[in-house]
C-alpha atoms as a PDB file:
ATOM      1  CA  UNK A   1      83.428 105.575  80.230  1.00  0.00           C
ATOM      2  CA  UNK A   2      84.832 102.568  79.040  1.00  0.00           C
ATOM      3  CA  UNK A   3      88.515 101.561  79.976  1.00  0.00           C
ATOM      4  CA  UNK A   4      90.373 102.088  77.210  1.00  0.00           C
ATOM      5  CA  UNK A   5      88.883 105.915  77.408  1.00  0.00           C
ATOM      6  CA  UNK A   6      90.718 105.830  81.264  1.00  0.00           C
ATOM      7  CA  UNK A   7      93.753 104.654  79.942  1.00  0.00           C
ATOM      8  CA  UNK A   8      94.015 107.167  77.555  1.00  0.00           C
ATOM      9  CA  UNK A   9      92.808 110.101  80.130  1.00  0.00           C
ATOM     10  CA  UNK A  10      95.525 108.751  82.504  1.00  0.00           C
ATOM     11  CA  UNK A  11      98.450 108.821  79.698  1.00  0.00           C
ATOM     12  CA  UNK A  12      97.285 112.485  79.138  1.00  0.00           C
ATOM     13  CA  UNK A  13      97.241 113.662  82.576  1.00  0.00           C
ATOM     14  CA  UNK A  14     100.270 111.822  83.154  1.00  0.00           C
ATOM     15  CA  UNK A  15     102.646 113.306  80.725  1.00  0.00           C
ATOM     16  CA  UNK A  16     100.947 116.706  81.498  1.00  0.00           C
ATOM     17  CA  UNK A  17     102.301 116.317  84.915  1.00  0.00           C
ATOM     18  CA  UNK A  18     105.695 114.681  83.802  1.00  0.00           C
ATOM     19  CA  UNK A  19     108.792 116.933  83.940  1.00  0.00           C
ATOM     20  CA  UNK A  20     110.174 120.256  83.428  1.00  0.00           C
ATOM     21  CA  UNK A  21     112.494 122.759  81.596  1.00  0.00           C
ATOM     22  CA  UNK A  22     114.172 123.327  85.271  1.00  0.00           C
ATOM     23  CA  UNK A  23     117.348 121.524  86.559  1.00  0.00           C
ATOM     24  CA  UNK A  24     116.866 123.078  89.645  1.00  0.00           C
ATOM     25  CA  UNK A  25     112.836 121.026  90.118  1.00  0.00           C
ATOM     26  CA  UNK A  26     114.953 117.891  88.087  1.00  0.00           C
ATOM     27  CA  UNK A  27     117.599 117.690  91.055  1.00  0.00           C
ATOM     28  CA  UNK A  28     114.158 118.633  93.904  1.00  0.00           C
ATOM     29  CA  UNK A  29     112.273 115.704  92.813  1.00  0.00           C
ATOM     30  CA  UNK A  30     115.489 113.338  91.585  1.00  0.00           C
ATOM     31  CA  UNK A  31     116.408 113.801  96.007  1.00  0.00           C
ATOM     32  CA  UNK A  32     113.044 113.678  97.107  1.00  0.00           C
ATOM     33  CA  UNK A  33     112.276 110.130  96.075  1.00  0.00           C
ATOM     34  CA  UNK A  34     115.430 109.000  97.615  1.00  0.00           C
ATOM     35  CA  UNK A  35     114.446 107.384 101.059  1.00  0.00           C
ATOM     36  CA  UNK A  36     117.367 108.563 102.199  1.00  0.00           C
ATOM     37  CA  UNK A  37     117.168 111.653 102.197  1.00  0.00           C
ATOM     38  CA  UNK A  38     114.182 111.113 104.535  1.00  0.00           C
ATOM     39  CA  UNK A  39     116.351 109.495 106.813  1.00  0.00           C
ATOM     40  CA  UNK A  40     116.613 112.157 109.643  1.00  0.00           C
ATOM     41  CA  UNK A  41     112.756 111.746 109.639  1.00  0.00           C
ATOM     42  CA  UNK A  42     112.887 108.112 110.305  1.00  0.00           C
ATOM     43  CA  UNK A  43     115.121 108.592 113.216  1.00  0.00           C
ATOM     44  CA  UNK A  44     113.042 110.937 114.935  1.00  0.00           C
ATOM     45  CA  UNK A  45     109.883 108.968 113.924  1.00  0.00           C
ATOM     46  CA  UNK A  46     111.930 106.005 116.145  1.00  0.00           C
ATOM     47  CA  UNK A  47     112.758 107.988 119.364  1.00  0.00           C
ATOM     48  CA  UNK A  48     109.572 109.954 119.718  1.00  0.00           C
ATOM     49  CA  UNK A  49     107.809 106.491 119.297  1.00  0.00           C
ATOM     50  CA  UNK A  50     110.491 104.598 122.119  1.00  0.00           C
ATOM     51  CA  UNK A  51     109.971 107.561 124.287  1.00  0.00           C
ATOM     52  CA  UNK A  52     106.528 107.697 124.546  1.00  0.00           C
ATOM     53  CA  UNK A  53     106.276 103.775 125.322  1.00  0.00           C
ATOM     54  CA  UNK A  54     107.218 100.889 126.987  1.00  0.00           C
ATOM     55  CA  UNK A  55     110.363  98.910 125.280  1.00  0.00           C
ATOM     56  CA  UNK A  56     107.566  96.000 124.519  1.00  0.00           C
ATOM     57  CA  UNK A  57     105.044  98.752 123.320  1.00  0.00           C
ATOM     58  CA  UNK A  58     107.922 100.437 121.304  1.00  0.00           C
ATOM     59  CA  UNK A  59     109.100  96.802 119.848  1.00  0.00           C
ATOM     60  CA  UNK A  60     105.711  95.750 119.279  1.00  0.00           C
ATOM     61  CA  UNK A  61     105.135  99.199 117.028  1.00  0.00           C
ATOM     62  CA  UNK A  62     108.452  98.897 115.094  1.00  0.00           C
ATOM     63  CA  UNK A  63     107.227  95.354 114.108  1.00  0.00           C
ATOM     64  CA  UNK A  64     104.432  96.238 113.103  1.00  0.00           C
ATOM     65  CA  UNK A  65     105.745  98.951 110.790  1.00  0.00           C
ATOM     66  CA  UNK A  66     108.730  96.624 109.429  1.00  0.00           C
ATOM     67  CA  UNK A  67     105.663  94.177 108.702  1.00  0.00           C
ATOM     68  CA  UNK A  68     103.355  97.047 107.109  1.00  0.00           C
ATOM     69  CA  UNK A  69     106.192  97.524 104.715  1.00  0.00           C
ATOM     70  CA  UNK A  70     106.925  94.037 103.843  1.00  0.00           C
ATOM     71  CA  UNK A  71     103.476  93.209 103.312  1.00  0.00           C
ATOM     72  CA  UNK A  72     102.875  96.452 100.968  1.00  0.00           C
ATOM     73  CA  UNK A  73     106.409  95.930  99.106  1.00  0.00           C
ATOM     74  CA  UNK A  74     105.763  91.750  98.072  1.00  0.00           C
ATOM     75  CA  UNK A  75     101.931  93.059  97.096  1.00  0.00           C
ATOM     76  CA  UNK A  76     103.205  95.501  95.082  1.00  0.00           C
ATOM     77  CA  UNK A  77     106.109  94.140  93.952  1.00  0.00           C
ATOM     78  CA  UNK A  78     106.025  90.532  93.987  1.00  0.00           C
ATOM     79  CA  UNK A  79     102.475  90.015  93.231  1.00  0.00           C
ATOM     80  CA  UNK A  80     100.713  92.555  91.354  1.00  0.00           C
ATOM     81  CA  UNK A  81     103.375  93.891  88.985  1.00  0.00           C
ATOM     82  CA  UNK A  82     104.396  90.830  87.419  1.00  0.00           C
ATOM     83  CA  UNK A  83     100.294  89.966  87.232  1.00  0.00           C
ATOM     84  CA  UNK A  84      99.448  93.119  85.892  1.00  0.00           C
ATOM     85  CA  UNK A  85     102.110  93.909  83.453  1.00  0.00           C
ATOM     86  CA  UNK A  86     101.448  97.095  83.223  1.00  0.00           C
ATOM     87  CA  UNK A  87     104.497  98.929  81.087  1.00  0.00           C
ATOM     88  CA  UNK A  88     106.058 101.955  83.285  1.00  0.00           C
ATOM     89  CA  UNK A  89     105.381 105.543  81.110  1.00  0.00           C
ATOM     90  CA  UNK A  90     109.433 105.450  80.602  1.00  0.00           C
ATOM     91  CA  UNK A  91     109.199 101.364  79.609  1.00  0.00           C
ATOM     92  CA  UNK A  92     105.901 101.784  76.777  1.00  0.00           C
ATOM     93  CA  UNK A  93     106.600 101.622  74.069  1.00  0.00           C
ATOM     94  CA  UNK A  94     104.161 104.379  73.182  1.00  0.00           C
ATOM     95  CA  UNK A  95     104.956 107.095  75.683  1.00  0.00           C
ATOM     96  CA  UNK A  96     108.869 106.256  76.170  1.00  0.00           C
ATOM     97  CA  UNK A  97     109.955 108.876  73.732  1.00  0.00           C
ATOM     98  CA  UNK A  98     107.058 111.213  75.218  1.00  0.00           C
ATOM     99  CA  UNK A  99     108.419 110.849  78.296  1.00  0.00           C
ATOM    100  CA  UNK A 100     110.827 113.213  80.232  1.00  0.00           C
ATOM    101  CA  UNK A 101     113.266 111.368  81.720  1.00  0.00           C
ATOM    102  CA  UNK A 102     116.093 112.665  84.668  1.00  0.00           C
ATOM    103  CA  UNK A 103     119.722 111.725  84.569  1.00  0.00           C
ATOM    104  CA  UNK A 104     118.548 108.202  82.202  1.00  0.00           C
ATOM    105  CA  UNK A 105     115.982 106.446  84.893  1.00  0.00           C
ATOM    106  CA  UNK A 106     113.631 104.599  84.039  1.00  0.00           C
ATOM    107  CA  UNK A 107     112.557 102.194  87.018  1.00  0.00           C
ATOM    108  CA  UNK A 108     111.746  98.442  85.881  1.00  0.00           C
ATOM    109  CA  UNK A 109     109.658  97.504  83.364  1.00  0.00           C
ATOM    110  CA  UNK A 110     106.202  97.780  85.211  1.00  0.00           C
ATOM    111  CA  UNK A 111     104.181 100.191  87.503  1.00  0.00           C
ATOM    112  CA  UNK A 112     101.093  98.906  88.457  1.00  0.00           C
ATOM    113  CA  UNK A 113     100.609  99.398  91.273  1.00  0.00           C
ATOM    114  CA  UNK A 114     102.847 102.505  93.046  1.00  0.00           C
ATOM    115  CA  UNK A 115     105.072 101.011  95.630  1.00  0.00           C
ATOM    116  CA  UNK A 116     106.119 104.363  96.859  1.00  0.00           C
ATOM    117  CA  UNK A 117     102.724 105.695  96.983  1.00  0.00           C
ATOM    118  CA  UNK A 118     101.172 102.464  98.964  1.00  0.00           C
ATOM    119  CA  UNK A 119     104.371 102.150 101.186  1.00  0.00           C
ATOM    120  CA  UNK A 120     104.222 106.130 102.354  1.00  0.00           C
ATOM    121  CA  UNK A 121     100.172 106.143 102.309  1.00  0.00           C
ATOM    122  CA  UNK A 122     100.657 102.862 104.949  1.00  0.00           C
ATOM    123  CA  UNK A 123     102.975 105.203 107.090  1.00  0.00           C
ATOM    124  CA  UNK A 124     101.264 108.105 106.635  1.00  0.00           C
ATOM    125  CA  UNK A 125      97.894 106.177 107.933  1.00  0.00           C
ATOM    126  CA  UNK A 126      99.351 104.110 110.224  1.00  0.00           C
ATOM    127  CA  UNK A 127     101.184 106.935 111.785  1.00  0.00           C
ATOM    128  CA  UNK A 128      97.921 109.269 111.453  1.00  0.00           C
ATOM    129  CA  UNK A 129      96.205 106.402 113.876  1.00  0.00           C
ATOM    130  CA  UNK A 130      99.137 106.212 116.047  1.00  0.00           C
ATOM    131  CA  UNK A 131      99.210 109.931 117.077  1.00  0.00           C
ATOM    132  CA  UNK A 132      95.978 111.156 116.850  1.00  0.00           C
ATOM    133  CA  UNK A 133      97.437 114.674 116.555  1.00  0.00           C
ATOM    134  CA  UNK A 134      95.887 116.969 113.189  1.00  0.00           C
ATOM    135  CA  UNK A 135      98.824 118.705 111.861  1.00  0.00           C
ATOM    136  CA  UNK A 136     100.773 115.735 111.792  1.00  0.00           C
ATOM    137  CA  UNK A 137      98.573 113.710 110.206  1.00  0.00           C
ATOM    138  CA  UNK A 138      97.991 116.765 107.441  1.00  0.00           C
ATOM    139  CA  UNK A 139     101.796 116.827 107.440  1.00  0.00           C
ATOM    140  CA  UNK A 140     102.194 113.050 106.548  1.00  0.00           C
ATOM    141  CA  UNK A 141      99.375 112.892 103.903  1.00  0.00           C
ATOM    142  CA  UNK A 142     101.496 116.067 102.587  1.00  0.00           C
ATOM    143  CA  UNK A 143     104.497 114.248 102.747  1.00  0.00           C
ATOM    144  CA  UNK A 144     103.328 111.179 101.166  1.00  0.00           C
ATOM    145  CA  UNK A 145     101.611 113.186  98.143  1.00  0.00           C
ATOM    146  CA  UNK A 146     104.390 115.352  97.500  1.00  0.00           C
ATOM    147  CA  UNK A 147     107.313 112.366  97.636  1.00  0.00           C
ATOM    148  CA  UNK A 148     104.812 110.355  95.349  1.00  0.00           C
ATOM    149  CA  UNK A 149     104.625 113.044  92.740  1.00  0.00           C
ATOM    150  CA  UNK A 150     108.038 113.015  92.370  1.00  0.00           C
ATOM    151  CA  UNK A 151     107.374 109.282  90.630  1.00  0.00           C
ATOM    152  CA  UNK A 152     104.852 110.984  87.966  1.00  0.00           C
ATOM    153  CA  UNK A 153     107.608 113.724  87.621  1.00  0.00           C
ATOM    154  CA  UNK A 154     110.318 111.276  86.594  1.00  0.00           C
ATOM    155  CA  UNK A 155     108.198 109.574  84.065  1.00  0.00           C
ATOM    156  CA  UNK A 156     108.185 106.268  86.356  1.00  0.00           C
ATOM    157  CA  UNK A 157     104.665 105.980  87.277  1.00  0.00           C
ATOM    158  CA  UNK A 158     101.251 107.086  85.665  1.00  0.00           C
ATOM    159  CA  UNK A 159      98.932 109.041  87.794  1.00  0.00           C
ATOM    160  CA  UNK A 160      96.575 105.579  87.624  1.00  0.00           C
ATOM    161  CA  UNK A 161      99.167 103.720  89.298  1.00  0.00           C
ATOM    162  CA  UNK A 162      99.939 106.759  91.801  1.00  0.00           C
ATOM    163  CA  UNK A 163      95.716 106.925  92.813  1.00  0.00           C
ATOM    164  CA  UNK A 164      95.615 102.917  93.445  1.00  0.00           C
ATOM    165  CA  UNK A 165      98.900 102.737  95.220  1.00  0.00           C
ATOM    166  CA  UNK A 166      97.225 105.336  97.734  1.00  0.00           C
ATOM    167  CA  UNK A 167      93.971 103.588  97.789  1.00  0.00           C
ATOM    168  CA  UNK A 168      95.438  99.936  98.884  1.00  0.00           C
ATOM    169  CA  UNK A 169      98.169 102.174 101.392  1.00  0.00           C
ATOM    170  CA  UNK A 170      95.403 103.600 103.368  1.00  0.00           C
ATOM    171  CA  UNK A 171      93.449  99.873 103.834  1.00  0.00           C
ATOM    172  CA  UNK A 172      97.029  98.743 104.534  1.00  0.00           C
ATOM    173  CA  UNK A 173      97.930 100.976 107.003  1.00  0.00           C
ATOM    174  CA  UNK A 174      94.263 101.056 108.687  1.00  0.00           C
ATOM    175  CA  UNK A 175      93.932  97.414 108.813  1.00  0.00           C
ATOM    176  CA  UNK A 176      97.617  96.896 110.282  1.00  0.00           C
ATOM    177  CA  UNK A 177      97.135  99.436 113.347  1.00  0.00           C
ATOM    178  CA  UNK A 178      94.053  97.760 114.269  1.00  0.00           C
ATOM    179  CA  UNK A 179      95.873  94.869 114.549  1.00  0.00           C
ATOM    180  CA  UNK A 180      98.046  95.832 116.232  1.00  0.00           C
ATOM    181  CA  UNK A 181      95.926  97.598 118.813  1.00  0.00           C
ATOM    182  CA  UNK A 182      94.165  94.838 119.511  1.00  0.00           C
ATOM    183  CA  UNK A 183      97.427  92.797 119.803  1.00  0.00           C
ATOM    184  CA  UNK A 184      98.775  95.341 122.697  1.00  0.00           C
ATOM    185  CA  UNK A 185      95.057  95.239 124.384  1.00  0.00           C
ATOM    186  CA  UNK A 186      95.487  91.504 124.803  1.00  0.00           C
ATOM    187  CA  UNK A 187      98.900  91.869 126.032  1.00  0.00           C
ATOM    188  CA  UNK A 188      97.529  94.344 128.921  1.00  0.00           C
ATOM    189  CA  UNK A 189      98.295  97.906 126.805  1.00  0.00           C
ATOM    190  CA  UNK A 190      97.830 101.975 127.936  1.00  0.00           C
ATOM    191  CA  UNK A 191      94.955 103.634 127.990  1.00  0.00           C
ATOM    192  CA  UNK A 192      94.070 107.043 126.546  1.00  0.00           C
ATOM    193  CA  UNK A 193      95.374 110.187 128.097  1.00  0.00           C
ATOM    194  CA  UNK A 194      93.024 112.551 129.625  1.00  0.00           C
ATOM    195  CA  UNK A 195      95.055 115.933 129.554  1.00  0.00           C
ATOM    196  CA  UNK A 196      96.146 118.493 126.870  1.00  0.00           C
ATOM    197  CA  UNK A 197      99.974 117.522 127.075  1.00  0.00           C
ATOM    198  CA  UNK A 198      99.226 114.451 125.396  1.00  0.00           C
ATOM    199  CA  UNK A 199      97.272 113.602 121.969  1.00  0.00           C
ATOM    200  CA  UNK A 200      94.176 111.013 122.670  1.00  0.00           C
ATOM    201  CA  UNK A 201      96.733 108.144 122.229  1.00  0.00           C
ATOM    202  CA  UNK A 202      99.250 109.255 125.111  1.00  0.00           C
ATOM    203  CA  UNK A 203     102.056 110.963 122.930  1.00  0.00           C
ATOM    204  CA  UNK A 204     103.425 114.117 123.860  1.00  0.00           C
ATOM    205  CA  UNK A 205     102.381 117.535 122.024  1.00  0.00           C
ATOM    206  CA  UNK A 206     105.700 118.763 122.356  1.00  0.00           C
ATOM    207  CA  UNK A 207     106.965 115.596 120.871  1.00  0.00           C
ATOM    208  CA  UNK A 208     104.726 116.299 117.974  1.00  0.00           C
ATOM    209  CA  UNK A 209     105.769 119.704 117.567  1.00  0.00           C
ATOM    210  CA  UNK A 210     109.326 118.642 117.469  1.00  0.00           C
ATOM    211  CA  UNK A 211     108.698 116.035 114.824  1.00  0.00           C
ATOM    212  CA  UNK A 212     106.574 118.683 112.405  1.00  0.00           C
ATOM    213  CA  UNK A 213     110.149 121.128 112.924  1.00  0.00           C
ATOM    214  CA  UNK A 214     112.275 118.046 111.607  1.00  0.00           C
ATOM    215  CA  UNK A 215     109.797 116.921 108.472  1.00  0.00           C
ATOM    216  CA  UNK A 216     109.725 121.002 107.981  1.00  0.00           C
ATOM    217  CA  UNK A 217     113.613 121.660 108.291  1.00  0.00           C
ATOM    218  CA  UNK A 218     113.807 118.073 106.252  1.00  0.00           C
ATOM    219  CA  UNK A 219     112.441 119.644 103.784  1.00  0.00           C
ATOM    220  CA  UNK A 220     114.559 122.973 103.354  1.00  0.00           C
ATOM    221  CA  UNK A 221     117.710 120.961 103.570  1.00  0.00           C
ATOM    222  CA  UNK A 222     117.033 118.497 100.828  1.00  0.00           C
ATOM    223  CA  UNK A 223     115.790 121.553  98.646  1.00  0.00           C
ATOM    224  CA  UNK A 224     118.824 123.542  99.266  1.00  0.00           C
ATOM    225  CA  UNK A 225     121.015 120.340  98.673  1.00  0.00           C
ATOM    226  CA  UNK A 226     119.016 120.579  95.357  1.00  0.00           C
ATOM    227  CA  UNK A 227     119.493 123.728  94.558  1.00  0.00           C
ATOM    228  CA  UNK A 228     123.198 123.844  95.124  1.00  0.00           C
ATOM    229  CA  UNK A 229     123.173 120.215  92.575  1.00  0.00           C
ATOM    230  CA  UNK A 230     121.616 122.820  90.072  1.00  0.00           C
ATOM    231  CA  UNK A 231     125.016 125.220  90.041  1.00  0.00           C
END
């Protein structure tokens, strides 16, 4: 299969996924790709990580997450879009009028590579390494999928740019928690926990529990926020 074939497989699949006939799923996706609205997410991500830590453990992780992001964004952003040139579905010329398009956005002009699906696959794998606990790391892949679908919804992003943004956010988000493991090791870090109150990495079940209830309840609130938009 040669690459024009791709390219034309991945406008097809994209505008097969773009949009709807519903103003309620316009205003669901339109919130969900807000960061935002993720915001009460963020917070508990922050105490649950502080709590189960030392300040210098807890300062060490934020930095490394602040510089996960960074790094991600200027790839994305600063390097590869402007190399590629790669026209955003709502930008080409070709697909622009194919597109469906919510309340007139459009993005920028390019959208190779996803920076929303690289910058929530990094959390979502650096987070997934950090706790060690299954149904949160299920949870985060979900929640990384389903806000990065909102970007082929919209008409911003074709699925292409979605599957490579993933790709390079898992490497990322591997790469930067071994790093930073190996950073608290040679500044004299915790070992694992050897009990069933903790996950493998020394984080609290209950902790975990309460952060699933937030993504969960996270969810239903920005829905119904939707769905009273859609009145």
């Amino acid at each position: 299969m040669d690459l024009e074939h791709l390219i034309q497989l991945d406008h097809e699949w994209t505008l097969a996924l773009n949009g709807s006939d519903s103003i309620f799923w316009d205003n669901v996706m339109f919130t969900y790709t807000n960061t935002f609205s993720w915001t009460l997410v963020i917070i508990t991500l922050l105490v649950i990580i502080f709590k189960n830590n030392t300040m210098r453990q807890g300062f060490i992780i934020l930095l490394t997450m602040i510089l996960l992001i960074a790094v991600a964004d200027r790839l994305c952003s600063g390097l590869v879009k402007p190399l590629v040139a790669r026209w955003r579905p709502t930008q080409d010329p070709e697909l622009m009028y194919l597109v469906d398009v919510v309340r007139g956005y459009r993005g920028g002009l390019y959208g190779f590579f996803s920076g929303h699906a690289c910058n929530t696959m990094c959390m979502a794998t650096f987070l997934s390494w950090l706790f060690r606990y299954r149904s949160v790391t299920i949870t985060l892949v979900f929640w990384s999928l389903s806000t990065t679908f909102t970007r082929i919804y919209l008409g911003v992003h074709h699925l292409g740019d979605i599957l490579v943004g993933f790709t390079i956010g898992v490497i990322l988000g591997t790469l930067f928690y071994f790093l930073m493991t190996y950073t608290m090791k040679r500044l004299g870090g915790s070992g694992k926990m050897i009990s069933s109150s903790f996950t493998p990495t020394g984080y609290l079940v209950d902790d975990m529990h309460i952060l699933l209830t937030v993504i969960f309840a996270n969810y239903i609130l920005v829905t119904a926020f939707a769905m009273f938009l859609s009145f």
